[in-house]
C-alpha atoms as a PDB file:
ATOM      1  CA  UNK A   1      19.804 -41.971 -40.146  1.00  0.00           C
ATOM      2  CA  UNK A   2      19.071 -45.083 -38.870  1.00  0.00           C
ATOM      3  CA  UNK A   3      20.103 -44.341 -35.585  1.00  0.00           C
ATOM      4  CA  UNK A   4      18.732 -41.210 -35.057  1.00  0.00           C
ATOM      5  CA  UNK A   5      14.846 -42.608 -35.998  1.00  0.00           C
ATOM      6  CA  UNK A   6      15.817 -45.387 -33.835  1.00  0.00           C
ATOM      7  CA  UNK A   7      16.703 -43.018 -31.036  1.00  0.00           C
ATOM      8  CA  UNK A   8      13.075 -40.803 -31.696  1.00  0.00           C
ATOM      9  CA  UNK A   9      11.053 -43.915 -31.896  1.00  0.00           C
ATOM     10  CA  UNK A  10      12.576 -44.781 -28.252  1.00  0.00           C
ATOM     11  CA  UNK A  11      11.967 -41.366 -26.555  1.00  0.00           C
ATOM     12  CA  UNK A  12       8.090 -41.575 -28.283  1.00  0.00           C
ATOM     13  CA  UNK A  13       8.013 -45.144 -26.536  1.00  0.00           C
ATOM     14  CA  UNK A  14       9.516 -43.517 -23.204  1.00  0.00           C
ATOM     15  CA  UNK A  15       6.883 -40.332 -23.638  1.00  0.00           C
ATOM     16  CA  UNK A  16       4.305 -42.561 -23.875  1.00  0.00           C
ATOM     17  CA  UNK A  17       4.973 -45.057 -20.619  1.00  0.00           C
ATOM     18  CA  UNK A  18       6.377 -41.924 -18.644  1.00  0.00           C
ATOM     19  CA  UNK A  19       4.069 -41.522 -15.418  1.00  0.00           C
ATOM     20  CA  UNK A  20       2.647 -38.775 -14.347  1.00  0.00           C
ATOM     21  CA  UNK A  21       3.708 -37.934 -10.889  1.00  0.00           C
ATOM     22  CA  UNK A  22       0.451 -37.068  -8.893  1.00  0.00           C
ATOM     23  CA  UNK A  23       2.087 -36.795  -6.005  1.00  0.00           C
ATOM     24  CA  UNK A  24       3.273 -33.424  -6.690  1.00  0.00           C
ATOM     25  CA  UNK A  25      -0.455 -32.248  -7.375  1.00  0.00           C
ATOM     26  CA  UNK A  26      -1.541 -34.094  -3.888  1.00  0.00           C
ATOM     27  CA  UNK A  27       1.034 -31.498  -2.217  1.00  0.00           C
ATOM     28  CA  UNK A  28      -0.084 -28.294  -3.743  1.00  0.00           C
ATOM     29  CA  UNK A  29      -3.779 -29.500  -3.218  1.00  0.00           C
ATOM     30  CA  UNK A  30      -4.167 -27.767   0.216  1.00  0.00           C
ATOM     31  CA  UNK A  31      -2.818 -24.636  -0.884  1.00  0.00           C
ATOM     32  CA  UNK A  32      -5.325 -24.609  -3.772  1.00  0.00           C
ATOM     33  CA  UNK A  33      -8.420 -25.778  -2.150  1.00  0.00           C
ATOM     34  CA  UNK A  34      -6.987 -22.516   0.305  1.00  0.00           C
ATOM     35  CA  UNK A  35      -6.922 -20.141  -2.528  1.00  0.00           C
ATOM     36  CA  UNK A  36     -10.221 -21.296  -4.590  1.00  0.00           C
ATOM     37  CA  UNK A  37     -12.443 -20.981  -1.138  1.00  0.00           C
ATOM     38  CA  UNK A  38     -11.328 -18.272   0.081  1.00  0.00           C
ATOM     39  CA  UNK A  39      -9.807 -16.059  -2.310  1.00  0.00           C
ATOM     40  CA  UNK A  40     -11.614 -16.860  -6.024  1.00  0.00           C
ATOM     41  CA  UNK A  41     -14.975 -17.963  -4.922  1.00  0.00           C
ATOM     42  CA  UNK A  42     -15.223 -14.804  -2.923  1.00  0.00           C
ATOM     43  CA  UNK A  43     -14.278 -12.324  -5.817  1.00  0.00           C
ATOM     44  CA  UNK A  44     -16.655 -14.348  -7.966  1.00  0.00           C
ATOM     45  CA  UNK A  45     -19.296 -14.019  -5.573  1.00  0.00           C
ATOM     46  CA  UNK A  46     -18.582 -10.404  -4.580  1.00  0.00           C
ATOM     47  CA  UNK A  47     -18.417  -9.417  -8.290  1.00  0.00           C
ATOM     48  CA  UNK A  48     -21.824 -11.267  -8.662  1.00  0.00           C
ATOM     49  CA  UNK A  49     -23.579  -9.583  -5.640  1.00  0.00           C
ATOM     50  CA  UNK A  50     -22.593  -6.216  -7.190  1.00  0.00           C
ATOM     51  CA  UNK A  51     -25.423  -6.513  -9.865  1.00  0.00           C
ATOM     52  CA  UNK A  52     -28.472  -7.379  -7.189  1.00  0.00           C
ATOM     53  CA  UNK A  53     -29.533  -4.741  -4.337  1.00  0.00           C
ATOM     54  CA  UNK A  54     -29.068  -6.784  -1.193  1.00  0.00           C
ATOM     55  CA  UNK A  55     -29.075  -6.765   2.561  1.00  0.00           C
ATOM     56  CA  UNK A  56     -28.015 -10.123   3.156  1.00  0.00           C
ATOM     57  CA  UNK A  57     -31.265 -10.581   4.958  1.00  0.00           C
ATOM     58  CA  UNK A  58     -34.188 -10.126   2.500  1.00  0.00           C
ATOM     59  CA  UNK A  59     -34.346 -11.962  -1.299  1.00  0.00           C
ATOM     60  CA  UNK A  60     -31.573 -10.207  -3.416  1.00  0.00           C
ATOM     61  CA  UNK A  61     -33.050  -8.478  -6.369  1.00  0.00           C
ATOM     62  CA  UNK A  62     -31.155  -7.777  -9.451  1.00  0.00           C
ATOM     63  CA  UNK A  63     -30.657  -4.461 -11.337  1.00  0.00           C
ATOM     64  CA  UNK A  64     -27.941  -4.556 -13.210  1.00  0.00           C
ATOM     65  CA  UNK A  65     -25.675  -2.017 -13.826  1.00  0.00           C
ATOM     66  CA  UNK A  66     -27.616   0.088 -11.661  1.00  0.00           C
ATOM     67  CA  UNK A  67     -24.891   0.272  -9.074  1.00  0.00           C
ATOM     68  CA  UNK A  68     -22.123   0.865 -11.236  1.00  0.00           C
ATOM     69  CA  UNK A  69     -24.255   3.722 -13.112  1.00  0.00           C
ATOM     70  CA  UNK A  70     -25.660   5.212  -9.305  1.00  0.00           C
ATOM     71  CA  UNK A  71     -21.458   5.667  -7.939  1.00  0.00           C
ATOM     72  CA  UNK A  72     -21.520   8.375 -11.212  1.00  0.00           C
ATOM     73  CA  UNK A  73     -23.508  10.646  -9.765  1.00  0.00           C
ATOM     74  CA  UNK A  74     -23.074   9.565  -5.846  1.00  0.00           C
ATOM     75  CA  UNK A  75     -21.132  12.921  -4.785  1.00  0.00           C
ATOM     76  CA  UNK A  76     -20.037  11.709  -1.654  1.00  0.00           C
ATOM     77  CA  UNK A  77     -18.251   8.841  -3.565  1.00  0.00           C
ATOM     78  CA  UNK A  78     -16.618  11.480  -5.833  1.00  0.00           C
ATOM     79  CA  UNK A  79     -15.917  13.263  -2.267  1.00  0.00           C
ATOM     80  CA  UNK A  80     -14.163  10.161  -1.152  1.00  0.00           C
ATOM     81  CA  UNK A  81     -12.466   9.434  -4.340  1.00  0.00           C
ATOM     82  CA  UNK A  82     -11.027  12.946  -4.269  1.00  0.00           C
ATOM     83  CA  UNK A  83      -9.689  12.542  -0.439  1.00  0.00           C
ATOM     84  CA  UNK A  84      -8.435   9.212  -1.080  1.00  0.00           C
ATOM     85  CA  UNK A  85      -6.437  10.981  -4.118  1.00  0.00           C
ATOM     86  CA  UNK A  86      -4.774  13.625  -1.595  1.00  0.00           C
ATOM     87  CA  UNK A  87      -3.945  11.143   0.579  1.00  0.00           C
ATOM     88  CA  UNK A  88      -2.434   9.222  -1.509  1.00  0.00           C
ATOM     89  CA  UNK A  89      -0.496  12.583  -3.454  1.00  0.00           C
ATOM     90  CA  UNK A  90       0.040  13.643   0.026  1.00  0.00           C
ATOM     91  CA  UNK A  91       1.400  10.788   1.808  1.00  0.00           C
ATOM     92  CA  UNK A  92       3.632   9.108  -0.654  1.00  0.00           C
ATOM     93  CA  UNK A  93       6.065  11.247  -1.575  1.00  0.00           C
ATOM     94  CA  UNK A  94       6.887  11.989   2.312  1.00  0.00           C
ATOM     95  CA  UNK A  95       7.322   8.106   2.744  1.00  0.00           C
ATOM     96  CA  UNK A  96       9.631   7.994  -0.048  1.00  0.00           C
ATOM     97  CA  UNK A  97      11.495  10.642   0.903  1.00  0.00           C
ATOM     98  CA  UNK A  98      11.855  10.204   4.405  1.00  0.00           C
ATOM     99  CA  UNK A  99      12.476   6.473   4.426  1.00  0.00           C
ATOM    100  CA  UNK A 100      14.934   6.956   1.557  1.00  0.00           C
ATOM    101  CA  UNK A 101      17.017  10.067   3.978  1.00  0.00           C
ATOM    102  CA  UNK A 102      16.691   7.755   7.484  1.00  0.00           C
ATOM    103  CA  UNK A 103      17.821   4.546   5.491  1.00  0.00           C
ATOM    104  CA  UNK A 104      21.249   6.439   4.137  1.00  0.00           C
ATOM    105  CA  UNK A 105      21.779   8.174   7.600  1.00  0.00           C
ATOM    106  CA  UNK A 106      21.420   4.363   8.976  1.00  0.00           C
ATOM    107  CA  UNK A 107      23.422   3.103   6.416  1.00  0.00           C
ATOM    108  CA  UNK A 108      26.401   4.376   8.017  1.00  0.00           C
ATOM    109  CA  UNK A 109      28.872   2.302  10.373  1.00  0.00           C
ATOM    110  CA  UNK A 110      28.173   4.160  13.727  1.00  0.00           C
ATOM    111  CA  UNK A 111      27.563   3.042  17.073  1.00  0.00           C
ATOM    112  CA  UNK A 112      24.488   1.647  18.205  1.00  0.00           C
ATOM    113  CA  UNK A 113      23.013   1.367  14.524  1.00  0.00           C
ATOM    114  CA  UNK A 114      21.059  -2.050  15.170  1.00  0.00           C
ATOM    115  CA  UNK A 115      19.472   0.309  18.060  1.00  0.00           C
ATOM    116  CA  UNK A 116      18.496   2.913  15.995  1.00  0.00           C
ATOM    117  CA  UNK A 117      16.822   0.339  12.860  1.00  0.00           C
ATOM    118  CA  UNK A 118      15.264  -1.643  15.885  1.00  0.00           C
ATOM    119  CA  UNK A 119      13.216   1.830  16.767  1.00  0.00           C
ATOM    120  CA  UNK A 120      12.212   2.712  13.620  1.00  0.00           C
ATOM    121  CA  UNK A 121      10.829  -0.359  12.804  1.00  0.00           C
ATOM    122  CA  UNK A 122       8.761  -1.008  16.163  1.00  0.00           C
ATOM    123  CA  UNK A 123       6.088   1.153  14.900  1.00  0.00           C
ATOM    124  CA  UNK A 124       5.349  -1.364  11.718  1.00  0.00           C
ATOM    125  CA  UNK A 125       4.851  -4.415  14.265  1.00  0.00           C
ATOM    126  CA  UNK A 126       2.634  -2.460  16.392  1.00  0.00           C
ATOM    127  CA  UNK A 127      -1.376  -2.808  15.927  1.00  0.00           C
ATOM    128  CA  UNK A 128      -2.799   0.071  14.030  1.00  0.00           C
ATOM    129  CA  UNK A 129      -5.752   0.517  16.650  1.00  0.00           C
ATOM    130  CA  UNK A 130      -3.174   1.127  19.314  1.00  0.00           C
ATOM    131  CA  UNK A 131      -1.093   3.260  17.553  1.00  0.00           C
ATOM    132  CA  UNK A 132      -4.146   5.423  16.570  1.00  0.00           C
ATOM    133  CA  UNK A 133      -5.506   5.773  19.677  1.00  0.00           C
ATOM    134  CA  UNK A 134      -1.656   6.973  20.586  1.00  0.00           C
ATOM    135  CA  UNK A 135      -2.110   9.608  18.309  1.00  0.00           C
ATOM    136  CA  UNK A 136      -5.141  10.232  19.373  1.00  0.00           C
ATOM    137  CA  UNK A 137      -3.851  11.540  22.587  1.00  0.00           C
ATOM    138  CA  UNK A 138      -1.038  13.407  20.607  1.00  0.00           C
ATOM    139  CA  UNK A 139      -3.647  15.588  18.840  1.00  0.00           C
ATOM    140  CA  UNK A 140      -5.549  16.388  21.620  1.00  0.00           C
ATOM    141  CA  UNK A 141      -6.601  19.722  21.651  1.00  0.00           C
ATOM    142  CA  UNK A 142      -6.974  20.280  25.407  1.00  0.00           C
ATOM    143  CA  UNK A 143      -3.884  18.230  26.639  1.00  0.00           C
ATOM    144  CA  UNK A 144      -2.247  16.848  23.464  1.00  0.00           C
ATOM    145  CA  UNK A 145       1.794  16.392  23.367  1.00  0.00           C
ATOM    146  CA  UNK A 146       1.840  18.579  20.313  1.00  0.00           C
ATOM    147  CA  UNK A 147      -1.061  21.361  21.334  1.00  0.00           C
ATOM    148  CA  UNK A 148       1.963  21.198  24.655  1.00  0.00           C
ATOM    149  CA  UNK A 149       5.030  21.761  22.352  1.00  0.00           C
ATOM    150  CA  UNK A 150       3.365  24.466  20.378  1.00  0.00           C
ATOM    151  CA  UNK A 151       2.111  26.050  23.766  1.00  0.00           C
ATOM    152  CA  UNK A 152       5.854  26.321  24.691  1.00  0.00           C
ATOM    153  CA  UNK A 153       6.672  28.345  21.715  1.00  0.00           C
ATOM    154  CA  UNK A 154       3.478  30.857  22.251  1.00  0.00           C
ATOM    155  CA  UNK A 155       1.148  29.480  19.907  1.00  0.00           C
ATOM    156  CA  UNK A 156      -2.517  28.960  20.309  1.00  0.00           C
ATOM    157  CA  UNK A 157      -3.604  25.266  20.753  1.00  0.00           C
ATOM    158  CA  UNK A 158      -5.640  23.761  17.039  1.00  0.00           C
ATOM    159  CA  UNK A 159      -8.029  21.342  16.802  1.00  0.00           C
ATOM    160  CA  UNK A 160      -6.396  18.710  14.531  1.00  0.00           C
ATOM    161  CA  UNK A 161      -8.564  16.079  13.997  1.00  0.00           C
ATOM    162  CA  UNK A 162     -11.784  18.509  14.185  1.00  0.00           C
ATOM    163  CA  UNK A 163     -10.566  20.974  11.902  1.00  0.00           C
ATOM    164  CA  UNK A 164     -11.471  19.779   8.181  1.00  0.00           C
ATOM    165  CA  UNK A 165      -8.450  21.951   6.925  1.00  0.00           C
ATOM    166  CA  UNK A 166      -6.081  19.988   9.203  1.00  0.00           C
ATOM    167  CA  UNK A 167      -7.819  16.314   9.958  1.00  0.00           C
ATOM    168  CA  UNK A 168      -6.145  14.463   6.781  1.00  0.00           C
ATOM    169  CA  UNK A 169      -2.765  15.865   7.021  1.00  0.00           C
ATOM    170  CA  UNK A 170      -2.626  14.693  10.588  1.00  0.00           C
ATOM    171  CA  UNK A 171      -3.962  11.469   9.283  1.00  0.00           C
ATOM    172  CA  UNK A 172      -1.024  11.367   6.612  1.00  0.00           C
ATOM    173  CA  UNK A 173       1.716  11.989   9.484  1.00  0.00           C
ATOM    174  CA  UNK A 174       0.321   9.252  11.574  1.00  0.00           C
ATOM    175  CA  UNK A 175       0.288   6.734   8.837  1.00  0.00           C
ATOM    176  CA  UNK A 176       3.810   8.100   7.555  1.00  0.00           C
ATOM    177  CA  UNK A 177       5.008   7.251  11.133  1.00  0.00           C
ATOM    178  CA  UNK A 178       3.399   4.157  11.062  1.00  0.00           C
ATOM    179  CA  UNK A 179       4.932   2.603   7.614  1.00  0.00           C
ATOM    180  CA  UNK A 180       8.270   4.251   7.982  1.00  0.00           C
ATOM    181  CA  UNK A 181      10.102   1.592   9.513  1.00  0.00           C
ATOM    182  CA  UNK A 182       9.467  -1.366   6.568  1.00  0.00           C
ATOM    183  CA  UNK A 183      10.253   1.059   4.392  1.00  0.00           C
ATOM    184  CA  UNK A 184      13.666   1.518   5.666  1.00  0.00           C
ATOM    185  CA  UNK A 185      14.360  -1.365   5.754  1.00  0.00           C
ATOM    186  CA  UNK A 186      13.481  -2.111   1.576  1.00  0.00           C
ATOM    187  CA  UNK A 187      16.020   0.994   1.182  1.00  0.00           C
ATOM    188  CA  UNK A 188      18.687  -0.568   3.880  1.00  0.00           C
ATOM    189  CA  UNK A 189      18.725  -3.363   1.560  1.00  0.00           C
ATOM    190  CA  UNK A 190      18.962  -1.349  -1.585  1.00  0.00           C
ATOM    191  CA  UNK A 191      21.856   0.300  -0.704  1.00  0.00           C
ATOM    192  CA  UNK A 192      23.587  -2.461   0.837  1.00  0.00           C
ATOM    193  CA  UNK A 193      23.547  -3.737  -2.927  1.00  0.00           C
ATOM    194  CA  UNK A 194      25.070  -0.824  -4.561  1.00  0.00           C
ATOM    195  CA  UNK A 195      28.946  -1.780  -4.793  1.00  0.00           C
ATOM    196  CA  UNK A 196      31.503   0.586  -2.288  1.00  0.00           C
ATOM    197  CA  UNK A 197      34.343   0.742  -5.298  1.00  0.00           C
ATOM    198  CA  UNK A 198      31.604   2.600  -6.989  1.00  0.00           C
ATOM    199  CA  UNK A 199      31.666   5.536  -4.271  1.00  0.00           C
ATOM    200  CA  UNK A 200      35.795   4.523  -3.633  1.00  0.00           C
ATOM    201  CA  UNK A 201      35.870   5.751  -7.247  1.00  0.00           C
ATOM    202  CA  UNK A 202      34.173   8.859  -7.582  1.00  0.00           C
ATOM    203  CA  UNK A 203      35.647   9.905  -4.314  1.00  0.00           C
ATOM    204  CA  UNK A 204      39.334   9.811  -5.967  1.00  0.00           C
ATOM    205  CA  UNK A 205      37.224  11.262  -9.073  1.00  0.00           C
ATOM    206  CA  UNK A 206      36.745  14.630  -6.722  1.00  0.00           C
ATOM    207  CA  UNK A 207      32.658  14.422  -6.489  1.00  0.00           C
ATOM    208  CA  UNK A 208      31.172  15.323  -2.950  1.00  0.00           C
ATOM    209  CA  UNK A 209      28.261  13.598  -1.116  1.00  0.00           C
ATOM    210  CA  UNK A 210      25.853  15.097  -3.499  1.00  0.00           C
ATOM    211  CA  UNK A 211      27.343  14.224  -6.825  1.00  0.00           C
ATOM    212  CA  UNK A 212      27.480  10.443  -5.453  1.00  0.00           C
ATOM    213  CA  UNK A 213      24.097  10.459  -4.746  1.00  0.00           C
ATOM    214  CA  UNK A 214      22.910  12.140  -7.795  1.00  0.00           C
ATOM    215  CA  UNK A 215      24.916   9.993 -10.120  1.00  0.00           C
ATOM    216  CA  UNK A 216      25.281   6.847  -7.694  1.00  0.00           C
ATOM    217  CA  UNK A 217      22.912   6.038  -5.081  1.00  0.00           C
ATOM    218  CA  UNK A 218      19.687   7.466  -6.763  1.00  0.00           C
ATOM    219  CA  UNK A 219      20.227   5.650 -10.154  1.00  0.00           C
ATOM    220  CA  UNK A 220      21.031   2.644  -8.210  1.00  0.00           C
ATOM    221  CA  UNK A 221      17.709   2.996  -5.948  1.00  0.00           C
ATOM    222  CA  UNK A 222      15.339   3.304  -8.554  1.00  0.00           C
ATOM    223  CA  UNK A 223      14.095  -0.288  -8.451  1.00  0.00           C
ATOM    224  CA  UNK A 224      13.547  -0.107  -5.231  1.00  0.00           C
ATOM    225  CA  UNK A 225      11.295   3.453  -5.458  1.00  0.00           C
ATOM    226  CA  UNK A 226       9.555   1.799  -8.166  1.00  0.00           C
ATOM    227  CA  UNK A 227       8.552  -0.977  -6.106  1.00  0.00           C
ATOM    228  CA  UNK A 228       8.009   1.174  -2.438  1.00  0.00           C
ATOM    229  CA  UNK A 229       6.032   3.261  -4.913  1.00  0.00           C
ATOM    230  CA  UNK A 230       4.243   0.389  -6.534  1.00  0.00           C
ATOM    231  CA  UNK A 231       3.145  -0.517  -2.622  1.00  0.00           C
ATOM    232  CA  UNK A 232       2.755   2.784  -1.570  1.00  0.00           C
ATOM    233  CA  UNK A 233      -0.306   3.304  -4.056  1.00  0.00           C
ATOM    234  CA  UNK A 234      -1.926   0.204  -3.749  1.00  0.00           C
ATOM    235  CA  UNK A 235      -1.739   0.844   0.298  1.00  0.00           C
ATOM    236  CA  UNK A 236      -2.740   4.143  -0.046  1.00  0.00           C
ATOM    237  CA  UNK A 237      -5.898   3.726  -1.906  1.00  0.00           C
ATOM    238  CA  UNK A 238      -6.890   1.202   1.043  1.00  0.00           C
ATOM    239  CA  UNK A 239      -6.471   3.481   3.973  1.00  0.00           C
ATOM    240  CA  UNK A 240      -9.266   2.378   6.379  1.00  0.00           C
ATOM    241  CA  UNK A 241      -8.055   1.453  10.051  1.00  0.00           C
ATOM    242  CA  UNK A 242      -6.554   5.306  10.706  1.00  0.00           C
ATOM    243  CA  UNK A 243      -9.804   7.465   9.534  1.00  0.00           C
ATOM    244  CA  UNK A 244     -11.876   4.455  11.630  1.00  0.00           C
ATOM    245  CA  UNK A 245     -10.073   5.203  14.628  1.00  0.00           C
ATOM    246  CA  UNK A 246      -8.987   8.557  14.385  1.00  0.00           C
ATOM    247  CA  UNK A 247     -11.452  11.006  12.376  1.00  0.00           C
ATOM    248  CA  UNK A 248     -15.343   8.555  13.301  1.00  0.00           C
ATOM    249  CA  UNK A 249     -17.994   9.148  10.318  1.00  0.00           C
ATOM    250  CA  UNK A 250     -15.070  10.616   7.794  1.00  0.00           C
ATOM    251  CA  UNK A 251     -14.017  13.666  10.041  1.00  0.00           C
ATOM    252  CA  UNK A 252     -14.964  17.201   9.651  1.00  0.00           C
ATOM    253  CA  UNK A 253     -17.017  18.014   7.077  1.00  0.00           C
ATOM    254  CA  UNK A 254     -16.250  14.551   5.153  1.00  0.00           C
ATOM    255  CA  UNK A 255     -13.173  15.853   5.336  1.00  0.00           C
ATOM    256  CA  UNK A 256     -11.280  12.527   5.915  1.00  0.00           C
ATOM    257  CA  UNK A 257     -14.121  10.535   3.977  1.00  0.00           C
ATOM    258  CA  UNK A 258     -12.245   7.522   1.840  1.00  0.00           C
ATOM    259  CA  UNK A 259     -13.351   5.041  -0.440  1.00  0.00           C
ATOM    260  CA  UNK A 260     -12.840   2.054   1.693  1.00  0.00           C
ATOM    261  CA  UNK A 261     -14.701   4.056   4.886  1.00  0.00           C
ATOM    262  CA  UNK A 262     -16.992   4.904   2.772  1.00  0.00           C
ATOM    263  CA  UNK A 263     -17.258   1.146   1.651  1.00  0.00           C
ATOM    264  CA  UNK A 264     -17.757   0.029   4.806  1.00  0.00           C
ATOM    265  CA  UNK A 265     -20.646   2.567   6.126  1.00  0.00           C
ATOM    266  CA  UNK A 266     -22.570   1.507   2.875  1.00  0.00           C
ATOM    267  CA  UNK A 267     -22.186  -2.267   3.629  1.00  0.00           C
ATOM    268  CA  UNK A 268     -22.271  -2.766   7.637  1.00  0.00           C
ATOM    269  CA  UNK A 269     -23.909   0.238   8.670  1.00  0.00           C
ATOM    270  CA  UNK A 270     -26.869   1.097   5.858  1.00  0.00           C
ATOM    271  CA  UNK A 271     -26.301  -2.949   4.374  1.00  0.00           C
ATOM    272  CA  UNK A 272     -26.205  -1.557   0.620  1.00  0.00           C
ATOM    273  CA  UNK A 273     -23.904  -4.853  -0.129  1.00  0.00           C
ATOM    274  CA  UNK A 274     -24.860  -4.202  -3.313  1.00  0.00           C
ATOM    275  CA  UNK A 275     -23.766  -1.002  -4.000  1.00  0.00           C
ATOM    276  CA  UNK A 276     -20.915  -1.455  -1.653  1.00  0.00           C
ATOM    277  CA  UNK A 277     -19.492  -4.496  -3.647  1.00  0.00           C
ATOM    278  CA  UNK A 278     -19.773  -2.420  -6.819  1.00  0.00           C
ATOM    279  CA  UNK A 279     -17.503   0.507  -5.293  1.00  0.00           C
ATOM    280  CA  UNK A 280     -15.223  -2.382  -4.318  1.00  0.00           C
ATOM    281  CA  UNK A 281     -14.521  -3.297  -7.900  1.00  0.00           C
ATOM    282  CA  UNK A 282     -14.579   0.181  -9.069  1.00  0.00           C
ATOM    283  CA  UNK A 283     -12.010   0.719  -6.539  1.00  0.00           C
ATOM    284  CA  UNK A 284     -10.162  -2.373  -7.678  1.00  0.00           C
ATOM    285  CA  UNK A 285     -10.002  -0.953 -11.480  1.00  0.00           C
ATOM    286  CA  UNK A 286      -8.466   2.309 -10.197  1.00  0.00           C
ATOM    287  CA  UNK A 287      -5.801   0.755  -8.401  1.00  0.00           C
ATOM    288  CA  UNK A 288      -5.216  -1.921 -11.619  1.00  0.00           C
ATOM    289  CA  UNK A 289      -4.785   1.377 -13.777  1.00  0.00           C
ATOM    290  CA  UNK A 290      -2.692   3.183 -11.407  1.00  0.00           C
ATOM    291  CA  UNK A 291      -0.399  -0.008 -11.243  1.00  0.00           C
ATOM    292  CA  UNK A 292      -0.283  -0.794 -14.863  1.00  0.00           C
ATOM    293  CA  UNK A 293       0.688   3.360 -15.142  1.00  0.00           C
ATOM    294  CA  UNK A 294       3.557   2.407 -12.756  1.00  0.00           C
ATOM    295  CA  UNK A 295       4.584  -0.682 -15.091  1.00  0.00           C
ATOM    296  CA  UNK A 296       4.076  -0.111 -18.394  1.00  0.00           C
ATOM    297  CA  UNK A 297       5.449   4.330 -17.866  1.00  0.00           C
ATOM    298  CA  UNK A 298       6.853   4.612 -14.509  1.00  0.00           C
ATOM    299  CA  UNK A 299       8.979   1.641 -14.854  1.00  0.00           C
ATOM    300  CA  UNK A 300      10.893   3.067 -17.969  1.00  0.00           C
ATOM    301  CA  UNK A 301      12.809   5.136 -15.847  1.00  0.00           C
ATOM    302  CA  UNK A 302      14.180   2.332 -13.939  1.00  0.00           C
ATOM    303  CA  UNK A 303      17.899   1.299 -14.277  1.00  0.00           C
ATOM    304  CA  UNK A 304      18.185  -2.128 -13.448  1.00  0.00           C
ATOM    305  CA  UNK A 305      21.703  -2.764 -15.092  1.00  0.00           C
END
């Protein structure tokens, strides 16, 4: 007993002269001093300037809620709220699905297969202006590449980006094209993980390619569809450069109208900041709920083991 108090009194004495090691705090310093200026004073600020009607030139003037309470009955906001939604219902499940089928067909040992990746990921590393104004050419109506294919087959030329009925789904293949590639790759790596005596296995066990993939890959994959979903809805819900470049003033009809172009046009073109910064944090509780849907219901169908 003796011992042991002697032993406690030592590591108090020990506690007491130990020295704090600054030099650790000295090293993260930049980083912070990064973060706080231009990451947390900016939210703060933003989230402040979304109770005052401002212009950023005249004396800001403070309202309230009166922001928050005027995106309720804005119906152009609910407009671009509801396109945002079918892009997002639209465009998701074709990035999952096509990056998960191009990622298994790459998966296999064939010739040239660091080729093949190296294509479909060139799109990801290219600027989004260019690449719009790209497809900008491919929907023209008058001399577009597809208006030419579809001419080959008999069929009269359409107005793709001018058409409201067809200017967002030809916004959702250009931005499918666009991701596709780092998405591959996230599902490369997934199935690289996924042991081969697993497949060696149920191939002696007589299942086929489908069986394996129903009761193999898929299971396997589903942490890494949670997370490409995860993205996919967070990057969905801030589409912007495409419907800039592609469909100007929100396309046919508002057709292509979403909440962050919409965002923008209220702060740098009628200089609402105000009421801009407000749909900004409105925008940033929608994709919070969406992502603690993902974690806290979604997720529970994810087999990590």
């Amino acid at each position: 007993m003796e011992t042991l108090a002697l032993d406690l009194k030592q590591e108090k004495t020990m506690n007491k002269t130990k020295k704090i090691d600054w030099g650790a705090y000295a090293y993260l310093l930049p980083v912070l001093i990064i973060i706080i200026a231009f990451h947390v004073l900016p939210m703060v600020m933003a989230l402040v300037v979304s109770f005052f009607e401002w212009d950023l030139i005249g004396s800001p003037k403070l309202i309230g809620f009166h922001n928050y309470a005027r995106l309720f009955s804005d119906p152009l906001f609910k407009k671009s709220l509801i396109n945002t939604a079918i892009y997002a219902l639209t465009s998701i499940p074709l990035i999952i699905f096509l990056s998960m089928f191009i990622a298994i067909l790459l998966n296999n040992p064939i010739k040239g297969i660091g080729v093949y990746r190296t294509i479909y990921f060139l799109p990801v590393i290219t600027s989004i202006n260019a690449v719009a104004l790209v497809w900008n050419f491919i929907y023209n109506p008058e001399f577009g590449l597809l208006n030419k294919v579809l001419a080959g087959f008999g069929l009269e030329p359409v107005r793709w980006l001018q058409n409201p009925k067809t200017a967002m789904m030809a916004i959702v293949v250009m931005s499918v094209w666009k991701g596709l590639g780092s998405n591959i790759i996230i599902f490369l790596a997934g199935l690289q993980n996924i042991p081969k005596q697993l497949y060696e296995a149920a191939t002696l066990d007589g299942a086929n390619v489908f069986q394996q993939f129903r009761h193999i890959t898929w299971p396997l994959l589903t942490p890494t569809t949670f997370f490409i979903t995860v993205m996919s809805v967070i990057g969905s819900f801030q589409v912007f450069s495409q419907v800039y470049m592609m469909t100007p003033r929100g396309g046919p009809l508002k057709s292509t109208m979403v909440v962050v172009y919409y965002l923008y046009r209220k702060a740098f073109e009628q200089f609402e900041f105000g009421y801009a910064l407000a749909m900004a944090f409105v925008l940033f509780l929608i994709i919070l709920a969406l992502t603690l849907f993902n974690k806290l219901v979604v997720e529970k169908r994810v087999h990590y083991n």
